[in-house]
Protein backbone atom coordinates (compact mmCIF):
# COMPACT_ATOMS: atom_id res chain seq x y z
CA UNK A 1 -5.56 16.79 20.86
CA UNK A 2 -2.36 14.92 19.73
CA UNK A 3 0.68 15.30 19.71
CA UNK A 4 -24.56 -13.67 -3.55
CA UNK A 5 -22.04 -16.11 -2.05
CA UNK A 6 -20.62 -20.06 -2.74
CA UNK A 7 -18.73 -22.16 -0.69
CA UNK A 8 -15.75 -22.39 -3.44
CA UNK A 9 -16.54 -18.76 -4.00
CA UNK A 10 -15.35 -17.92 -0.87
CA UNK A 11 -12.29 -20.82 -0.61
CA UNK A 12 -10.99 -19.02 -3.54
CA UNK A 13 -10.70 -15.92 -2.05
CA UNK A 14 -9.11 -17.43 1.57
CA UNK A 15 -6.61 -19.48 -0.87
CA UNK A 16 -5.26 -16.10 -2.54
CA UNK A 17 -4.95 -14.71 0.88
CA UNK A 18 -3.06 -17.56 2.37
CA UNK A 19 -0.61 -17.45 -0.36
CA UNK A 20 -0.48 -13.48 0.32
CA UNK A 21 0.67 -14.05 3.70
CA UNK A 22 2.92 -16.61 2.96
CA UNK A 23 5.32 -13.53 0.95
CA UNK A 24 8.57 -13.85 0.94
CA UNK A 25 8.68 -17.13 1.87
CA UNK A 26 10.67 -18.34 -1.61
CA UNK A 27 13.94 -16.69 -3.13
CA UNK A 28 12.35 -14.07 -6.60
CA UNK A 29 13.21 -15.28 -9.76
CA UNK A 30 15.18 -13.00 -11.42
CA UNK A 31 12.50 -13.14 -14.88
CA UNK A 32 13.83 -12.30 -18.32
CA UNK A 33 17.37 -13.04 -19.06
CA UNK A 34 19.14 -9.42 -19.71
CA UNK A 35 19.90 -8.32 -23.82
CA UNK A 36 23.15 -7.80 -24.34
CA UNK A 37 23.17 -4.10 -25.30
CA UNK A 38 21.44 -3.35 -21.43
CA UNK A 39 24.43 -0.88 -20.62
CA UNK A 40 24.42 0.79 -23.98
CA UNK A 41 20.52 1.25 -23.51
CA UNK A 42 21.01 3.08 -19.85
CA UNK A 43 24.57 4.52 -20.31
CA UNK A 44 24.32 8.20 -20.53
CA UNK A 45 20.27 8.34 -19.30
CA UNK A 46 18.13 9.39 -16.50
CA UNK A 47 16.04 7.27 -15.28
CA UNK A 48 12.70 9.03 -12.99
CA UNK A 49 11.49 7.20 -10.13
CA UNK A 50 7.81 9.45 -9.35
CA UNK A 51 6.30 9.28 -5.63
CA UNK A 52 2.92 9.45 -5.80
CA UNK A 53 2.89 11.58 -2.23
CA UNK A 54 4.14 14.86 -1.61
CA UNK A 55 7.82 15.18 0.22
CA UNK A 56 7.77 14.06 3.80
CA UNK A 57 5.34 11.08 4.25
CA UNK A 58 6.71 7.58 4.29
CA UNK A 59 5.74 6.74 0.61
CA UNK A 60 8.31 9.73 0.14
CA UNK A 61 10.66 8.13 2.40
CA UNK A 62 10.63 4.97 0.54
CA UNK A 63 11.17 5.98 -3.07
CA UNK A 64 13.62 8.94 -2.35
CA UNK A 65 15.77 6.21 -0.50
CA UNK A 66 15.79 3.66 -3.27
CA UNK A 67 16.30 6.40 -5.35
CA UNK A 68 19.41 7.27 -4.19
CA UNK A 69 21.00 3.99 -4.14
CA UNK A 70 18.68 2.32 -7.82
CA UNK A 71 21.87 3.47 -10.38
CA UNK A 72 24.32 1.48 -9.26
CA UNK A 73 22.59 -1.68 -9.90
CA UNK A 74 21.28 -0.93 -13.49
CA UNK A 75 23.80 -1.42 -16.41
CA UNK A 76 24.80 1.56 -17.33
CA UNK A 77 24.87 3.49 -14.10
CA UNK A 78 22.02 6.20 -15.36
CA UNK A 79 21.32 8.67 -13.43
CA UNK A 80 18.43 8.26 -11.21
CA UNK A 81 16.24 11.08 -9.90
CA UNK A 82 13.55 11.04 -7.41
CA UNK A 83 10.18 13.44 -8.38
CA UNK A 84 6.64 14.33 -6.39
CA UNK A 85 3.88 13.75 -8.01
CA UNK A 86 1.28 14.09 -5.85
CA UNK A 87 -2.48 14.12 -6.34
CA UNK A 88 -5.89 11.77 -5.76
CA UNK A 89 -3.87 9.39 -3.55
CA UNK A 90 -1.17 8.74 -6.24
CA UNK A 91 -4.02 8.26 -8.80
CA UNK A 92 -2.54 10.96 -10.73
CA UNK A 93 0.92 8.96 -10.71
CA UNK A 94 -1.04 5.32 -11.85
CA UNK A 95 -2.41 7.43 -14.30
CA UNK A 96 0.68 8.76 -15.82
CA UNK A 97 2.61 5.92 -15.89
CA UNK A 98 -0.58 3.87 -17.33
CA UNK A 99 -0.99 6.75 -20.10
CA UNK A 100 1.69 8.89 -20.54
CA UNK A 101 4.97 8.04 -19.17
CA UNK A 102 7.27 6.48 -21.60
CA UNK A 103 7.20 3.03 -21.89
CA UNK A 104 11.17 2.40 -22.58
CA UNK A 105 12.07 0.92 -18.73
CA UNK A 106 13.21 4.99 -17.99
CA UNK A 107 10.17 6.17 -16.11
CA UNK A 108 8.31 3.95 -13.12
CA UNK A 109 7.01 5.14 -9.16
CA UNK A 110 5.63 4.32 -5.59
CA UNK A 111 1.60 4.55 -5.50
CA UNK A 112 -0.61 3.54 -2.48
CA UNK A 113 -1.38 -0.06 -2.91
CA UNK A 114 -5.20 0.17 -2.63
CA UNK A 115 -4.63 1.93 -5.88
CA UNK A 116 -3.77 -1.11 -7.85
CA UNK A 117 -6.80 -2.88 -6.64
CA UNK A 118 -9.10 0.53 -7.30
CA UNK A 119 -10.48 -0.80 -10.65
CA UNK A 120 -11.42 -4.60 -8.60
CA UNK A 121 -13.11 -2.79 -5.65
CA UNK A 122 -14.88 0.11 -7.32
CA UNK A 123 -15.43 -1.30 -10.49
CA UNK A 124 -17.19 1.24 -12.88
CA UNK A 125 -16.87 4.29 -10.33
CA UNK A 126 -13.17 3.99 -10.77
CA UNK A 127 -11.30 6.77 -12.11
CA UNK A 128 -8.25 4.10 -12.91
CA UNK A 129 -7.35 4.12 -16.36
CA UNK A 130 -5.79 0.78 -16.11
CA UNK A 131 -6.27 -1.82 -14.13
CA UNK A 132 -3.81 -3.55 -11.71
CA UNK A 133 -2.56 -6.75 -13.38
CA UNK A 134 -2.20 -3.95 -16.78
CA UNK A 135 1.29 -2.07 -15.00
CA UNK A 136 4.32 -3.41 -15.19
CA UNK A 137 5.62 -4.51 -11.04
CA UNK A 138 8.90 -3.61 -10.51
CA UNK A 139 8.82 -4.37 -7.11
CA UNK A 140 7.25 -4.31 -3.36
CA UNK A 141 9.84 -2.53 -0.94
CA UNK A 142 7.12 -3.58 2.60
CA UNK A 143 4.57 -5.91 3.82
CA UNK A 144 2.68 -3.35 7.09
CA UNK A 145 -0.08 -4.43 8.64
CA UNK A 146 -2.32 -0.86 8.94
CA UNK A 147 -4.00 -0.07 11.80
CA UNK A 148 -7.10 2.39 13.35
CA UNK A 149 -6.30 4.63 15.80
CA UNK A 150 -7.49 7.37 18.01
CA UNK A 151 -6.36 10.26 19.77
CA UNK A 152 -6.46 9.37 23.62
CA UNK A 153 -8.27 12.89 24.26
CA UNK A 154 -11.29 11.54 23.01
CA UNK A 155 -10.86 8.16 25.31
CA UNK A 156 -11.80 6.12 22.38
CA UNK A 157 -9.95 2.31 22.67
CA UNK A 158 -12.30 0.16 21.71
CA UNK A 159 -14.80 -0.89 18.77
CA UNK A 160 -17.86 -0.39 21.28
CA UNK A 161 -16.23 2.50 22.20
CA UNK A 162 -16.85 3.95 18.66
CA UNK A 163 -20.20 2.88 18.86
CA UNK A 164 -21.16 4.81 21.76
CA UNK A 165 -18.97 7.99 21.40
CA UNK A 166 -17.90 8.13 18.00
CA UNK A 167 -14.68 8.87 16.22
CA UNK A 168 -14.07 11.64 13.24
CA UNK A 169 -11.09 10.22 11.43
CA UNK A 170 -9.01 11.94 8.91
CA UNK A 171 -8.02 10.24 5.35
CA UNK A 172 -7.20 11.72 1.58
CA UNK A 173 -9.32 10.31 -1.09
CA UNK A 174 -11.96 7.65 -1.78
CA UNK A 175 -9.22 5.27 -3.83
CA UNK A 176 -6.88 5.32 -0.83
CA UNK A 177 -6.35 2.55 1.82
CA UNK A 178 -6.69 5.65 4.80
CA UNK A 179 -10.40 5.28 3.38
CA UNK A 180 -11.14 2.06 2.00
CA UNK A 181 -10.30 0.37 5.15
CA UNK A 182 -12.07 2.34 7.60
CA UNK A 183 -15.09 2.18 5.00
CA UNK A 184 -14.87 -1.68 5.23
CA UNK A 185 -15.01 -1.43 8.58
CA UNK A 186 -17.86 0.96 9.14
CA UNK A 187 -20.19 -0.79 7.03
CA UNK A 188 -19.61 -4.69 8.25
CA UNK A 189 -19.74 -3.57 11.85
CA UNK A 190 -22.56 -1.18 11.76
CA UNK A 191 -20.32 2.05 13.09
CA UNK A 192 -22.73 4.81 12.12
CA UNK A 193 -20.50 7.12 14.24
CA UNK A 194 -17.24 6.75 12.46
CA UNK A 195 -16.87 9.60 10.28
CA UNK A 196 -14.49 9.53 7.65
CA UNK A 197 -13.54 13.44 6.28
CA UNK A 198 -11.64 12.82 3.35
CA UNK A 199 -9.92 15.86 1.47
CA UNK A 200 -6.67 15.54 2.59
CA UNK A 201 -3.88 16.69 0.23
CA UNK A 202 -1.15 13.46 1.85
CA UNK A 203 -0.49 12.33 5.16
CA UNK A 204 1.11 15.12 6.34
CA UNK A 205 -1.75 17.13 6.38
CA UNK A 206 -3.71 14.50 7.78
CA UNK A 207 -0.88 14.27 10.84
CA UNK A 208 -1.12 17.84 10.92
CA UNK A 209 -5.00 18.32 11.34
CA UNK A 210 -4.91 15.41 14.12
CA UNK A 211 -2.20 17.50 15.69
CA UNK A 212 -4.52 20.44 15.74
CA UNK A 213 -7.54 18.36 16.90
CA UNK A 214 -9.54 19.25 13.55
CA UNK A 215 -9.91 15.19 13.07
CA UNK A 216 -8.77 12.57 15.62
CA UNK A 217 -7.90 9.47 14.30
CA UNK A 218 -6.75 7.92 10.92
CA UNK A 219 -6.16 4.36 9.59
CA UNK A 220 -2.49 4.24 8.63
CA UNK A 221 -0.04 1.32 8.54
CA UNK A 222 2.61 0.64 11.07
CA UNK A 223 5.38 1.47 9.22
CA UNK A 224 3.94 5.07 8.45
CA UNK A 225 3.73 5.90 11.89
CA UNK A 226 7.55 4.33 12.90
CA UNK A 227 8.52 6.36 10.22
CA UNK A 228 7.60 10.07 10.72
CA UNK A 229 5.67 9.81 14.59
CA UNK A 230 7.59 7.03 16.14
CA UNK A 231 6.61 8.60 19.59
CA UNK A 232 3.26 8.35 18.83
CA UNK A 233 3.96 4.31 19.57
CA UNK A 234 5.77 5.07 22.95
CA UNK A 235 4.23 3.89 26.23
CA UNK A 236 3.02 6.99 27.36
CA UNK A 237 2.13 8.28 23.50
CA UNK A 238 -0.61 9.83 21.86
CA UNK A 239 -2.78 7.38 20.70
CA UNK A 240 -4.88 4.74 21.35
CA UNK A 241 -4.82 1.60 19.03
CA UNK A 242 -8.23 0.07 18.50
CA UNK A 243 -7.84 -2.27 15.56
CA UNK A 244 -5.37 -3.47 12.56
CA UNK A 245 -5.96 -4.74 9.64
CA UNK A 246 -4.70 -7.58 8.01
CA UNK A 247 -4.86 -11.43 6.88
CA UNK A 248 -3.15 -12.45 10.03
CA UNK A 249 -1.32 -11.38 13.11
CA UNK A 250 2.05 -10.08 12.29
CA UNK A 251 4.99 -9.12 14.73
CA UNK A 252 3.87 -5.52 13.59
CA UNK A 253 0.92 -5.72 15.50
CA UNK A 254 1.12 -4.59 18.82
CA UNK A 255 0.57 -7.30 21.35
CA UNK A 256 -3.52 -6.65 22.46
CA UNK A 257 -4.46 -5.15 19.41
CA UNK A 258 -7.26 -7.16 17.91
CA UNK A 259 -7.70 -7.87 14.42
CA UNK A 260 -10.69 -6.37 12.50
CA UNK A 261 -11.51 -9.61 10.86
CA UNK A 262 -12.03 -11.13 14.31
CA UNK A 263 -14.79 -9.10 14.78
CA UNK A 264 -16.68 -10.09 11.18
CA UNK A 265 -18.76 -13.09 11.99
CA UNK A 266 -20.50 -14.15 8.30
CA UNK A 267 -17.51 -16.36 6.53
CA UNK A 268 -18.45 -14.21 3.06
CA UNK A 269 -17.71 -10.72 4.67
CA UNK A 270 -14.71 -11.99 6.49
CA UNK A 271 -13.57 -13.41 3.15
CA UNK A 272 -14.10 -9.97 1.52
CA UNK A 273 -12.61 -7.96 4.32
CA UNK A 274 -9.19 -10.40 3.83
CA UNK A 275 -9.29 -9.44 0.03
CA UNK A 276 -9.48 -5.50 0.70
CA UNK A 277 -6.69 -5.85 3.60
CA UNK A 278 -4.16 -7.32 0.63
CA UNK A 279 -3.53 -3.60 0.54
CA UNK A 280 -1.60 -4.22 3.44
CA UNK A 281 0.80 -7.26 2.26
CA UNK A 282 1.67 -4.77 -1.17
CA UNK A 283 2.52 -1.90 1.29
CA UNK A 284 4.66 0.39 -0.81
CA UNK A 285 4.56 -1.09 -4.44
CA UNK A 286 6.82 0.22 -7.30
CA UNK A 287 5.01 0.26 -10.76
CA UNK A 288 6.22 0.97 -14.44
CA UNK A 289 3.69 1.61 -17.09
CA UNK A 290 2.07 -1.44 -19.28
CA UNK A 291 4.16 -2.78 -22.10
CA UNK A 292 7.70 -2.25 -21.55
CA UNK A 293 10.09 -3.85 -23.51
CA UNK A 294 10.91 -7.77 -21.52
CA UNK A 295 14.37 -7.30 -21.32
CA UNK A 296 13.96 -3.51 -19.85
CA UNK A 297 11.77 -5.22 -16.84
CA UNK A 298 14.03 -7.93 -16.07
CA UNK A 299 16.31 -5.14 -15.40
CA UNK A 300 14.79 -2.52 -13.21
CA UNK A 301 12.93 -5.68 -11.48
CA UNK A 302 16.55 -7.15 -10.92
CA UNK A 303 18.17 -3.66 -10.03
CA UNK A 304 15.28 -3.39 -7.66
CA UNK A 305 15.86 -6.64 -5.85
CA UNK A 306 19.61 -5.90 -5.87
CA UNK A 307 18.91 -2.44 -4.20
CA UNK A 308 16.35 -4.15 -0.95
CA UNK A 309 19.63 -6.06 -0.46
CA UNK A 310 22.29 -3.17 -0.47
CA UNK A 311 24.04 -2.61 2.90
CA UNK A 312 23.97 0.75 2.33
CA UNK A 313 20.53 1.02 1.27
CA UNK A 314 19.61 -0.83 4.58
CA UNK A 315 21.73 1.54 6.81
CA UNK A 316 20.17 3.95 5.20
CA UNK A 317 16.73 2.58 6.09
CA UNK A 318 17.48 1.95 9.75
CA UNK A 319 18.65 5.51 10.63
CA UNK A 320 15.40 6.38 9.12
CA UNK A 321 14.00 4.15 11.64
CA UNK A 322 12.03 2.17 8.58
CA UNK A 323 11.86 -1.90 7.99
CA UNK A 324 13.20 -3.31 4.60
CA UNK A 325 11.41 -6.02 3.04
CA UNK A 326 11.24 -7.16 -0.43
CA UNK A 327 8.86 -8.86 -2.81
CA UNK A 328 9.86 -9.25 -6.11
CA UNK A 329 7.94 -8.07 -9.41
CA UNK A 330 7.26 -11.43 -10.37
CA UNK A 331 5.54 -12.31 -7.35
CA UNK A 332 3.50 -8.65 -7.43
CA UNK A 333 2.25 -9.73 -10.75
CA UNK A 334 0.91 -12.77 -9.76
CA UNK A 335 -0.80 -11.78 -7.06
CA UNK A 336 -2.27 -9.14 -8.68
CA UNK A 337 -3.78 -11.49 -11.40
CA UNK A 338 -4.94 -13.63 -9.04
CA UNK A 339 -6.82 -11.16 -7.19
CA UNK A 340 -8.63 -9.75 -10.06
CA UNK A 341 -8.79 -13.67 -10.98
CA UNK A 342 -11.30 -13.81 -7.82
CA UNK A 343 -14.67 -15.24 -8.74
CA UNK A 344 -17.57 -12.32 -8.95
CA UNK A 345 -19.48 -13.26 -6.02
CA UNK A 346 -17.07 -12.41 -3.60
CA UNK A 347 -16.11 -9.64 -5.79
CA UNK A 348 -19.59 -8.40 -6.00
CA UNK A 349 -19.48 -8.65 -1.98
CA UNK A 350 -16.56 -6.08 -1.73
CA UNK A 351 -18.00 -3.65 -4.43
CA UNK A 352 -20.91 -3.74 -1.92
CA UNK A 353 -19.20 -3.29 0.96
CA UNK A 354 -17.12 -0.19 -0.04
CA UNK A 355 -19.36 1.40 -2.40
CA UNK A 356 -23.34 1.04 -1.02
């Protein structure tokens, strides 16, 4: 207890995730030059930044933070007021904002990034009522590589270790990265005895059913666990680290954790496994619903920039023991087209993968 595949098919796809992991790498273009009557627009409002996660989890964390510190850098100074809406793994938030919300610049939120790619990788199963490249990015506030781990209890460190023992893992929903990882995994390597219970209202209940040994494991990024179970990563900790999952080795990863993608030896699935860990490189994307006025994203994608930069913002993050990173809305965008850009074989490969 704790505490059908082408050559250029597949270049394609390792192109988009080279320029993934190259993030960060050029200074964000601010966009849109601001209107002139910005202030007069925000003066006097309230704007609502929605978390997609119910209060303690590290998506929480995130937007609450921001939150406090967005106002200051929008013309205006509006108000600015952080609000739960959990649900679905913050498929009821994409919803709302892609149906609902209103569409003046006063209303955008945090939602798990394998959200935006929902429609791509489960095509007509989705319950998405927009698609990715459709919402308007505001902004990426982390890149986290996510990783699979155990509880040590049930000695399980390695792949083979799976194998032969098993592992019953905890996640929330089917649209989630806690699942759609894991999934990946399970069916490329053939890990008939990783069971995935999914049910989970957020990842605090998931952290609290590993703590009473109802599950024991859970795919969840580095950052989520620095955040709320930091001693989980301590020498003589809880768990046991068996993979991570992303495009490339990051300082994140701890030293003699192997990749996942290491382990995929077909070029097409490896490909495919890349495109579904992308989830990772958009780690805690901010969203507005489709069609906003240009000048009214240039501004919140601005104010958002202006707020990963704030001294105070970052002193804020490093008492709460969390990394700050930034990529800007522009670059979101584009790597959201491009990834729904990605020719239909190797699409057709990850619908497989996840969903057969």
């Amino acid at each position: 207890m704790i505490r059908a595949r082408t050559l250029k098919s597949w270049a394609g796809a390792a192109a988009l995730v080279a320029a993934l992991a190259c993030v960060g790498a050029a200074p964000a273009s601010v966009g849109v030059a601001l209107a002139d009557d910005a202030p007069d627009f925000y003066r006097g409002k309230q704007v609502t930044v929605y978390l997609g996660y119910e209060a303690g989890g590290a998506y929480d964390l995130y937007g609450r933070v921001i939150a406090k510190h967005l106002g200051k850098h929008i013309p205006g100074a509006p108000g600015v007021l952080a609000v739960n809406m959990p649900g679905a793994s913050s498929m009821t938030l994409g919803n709302y904002l892609a149906r609902l919300a209103p569409r003046d610049g006063t209303a955008f939120g945090i939602v798990n990034s394998a959200l935006l790619f929902d429609p791509l990788f489960a095509g007509a199963a989705s319950k998405a009522q927009f698609k990715g490249p459709d919402l308007t990015a505001v902004g990426n506030a982390l890149t986290a590589p996510a990783v699979l781990f155990s509880s040590k209890s049930t000695g399980v460190k390695t792949l083979d270790d799976i194998r032969g023992k098993g592992l019953m893992i905890g996640a929330m929903t089917k649209t989630g990265d806690t699942y759609v990882l894991p999934s990946a995994l399970k069916k490329l390597l053939d890990l008939d005895k990783l069971k995935i219970v999914t049910g989970y209202a957020g990842t605090r209940e998931v952290v609290l059913a590993l703590e009473r040994g109802e599950v024991f494991g859970r795919v969840w990024d580095m950052e989520g666990i620095r955040a709320t179970r930091p001693q989980w990563l301590e020498k003589d900790g809880d768990i046991n680290i068996v993979v991570a999952f992303a495009p490339k080795r990051t300082d994140d990863i701890p030293a003699g954790v192997p990749l996942a993608r290491d382990f995929v030896s077909d070029p097409g699935d490896r490909a495919a496994l890349d495109a579904i860990s992308l989830t990772t490189l958009i780690a805690r994307p901010f969203i507005a619903p489709p069609g906003l006025p240009p000048e009214r994203t240039a501004i919140l994608r601005k104010a958002f920039r202006e707020t990963m930069e704030d001294p105070d913002y970052l002193a804020d993050m490093k008492q709460a023991r969390a990394n700050a990173q930034f990529m800007s809305g522009e670059d979101m965008e584009r790597y959201l087209r491009d990834a729904y850009a990605l020719p239909a074989p190797v699409v057709d490969r990850i619908r497989g993968i996840l969903n057969e």
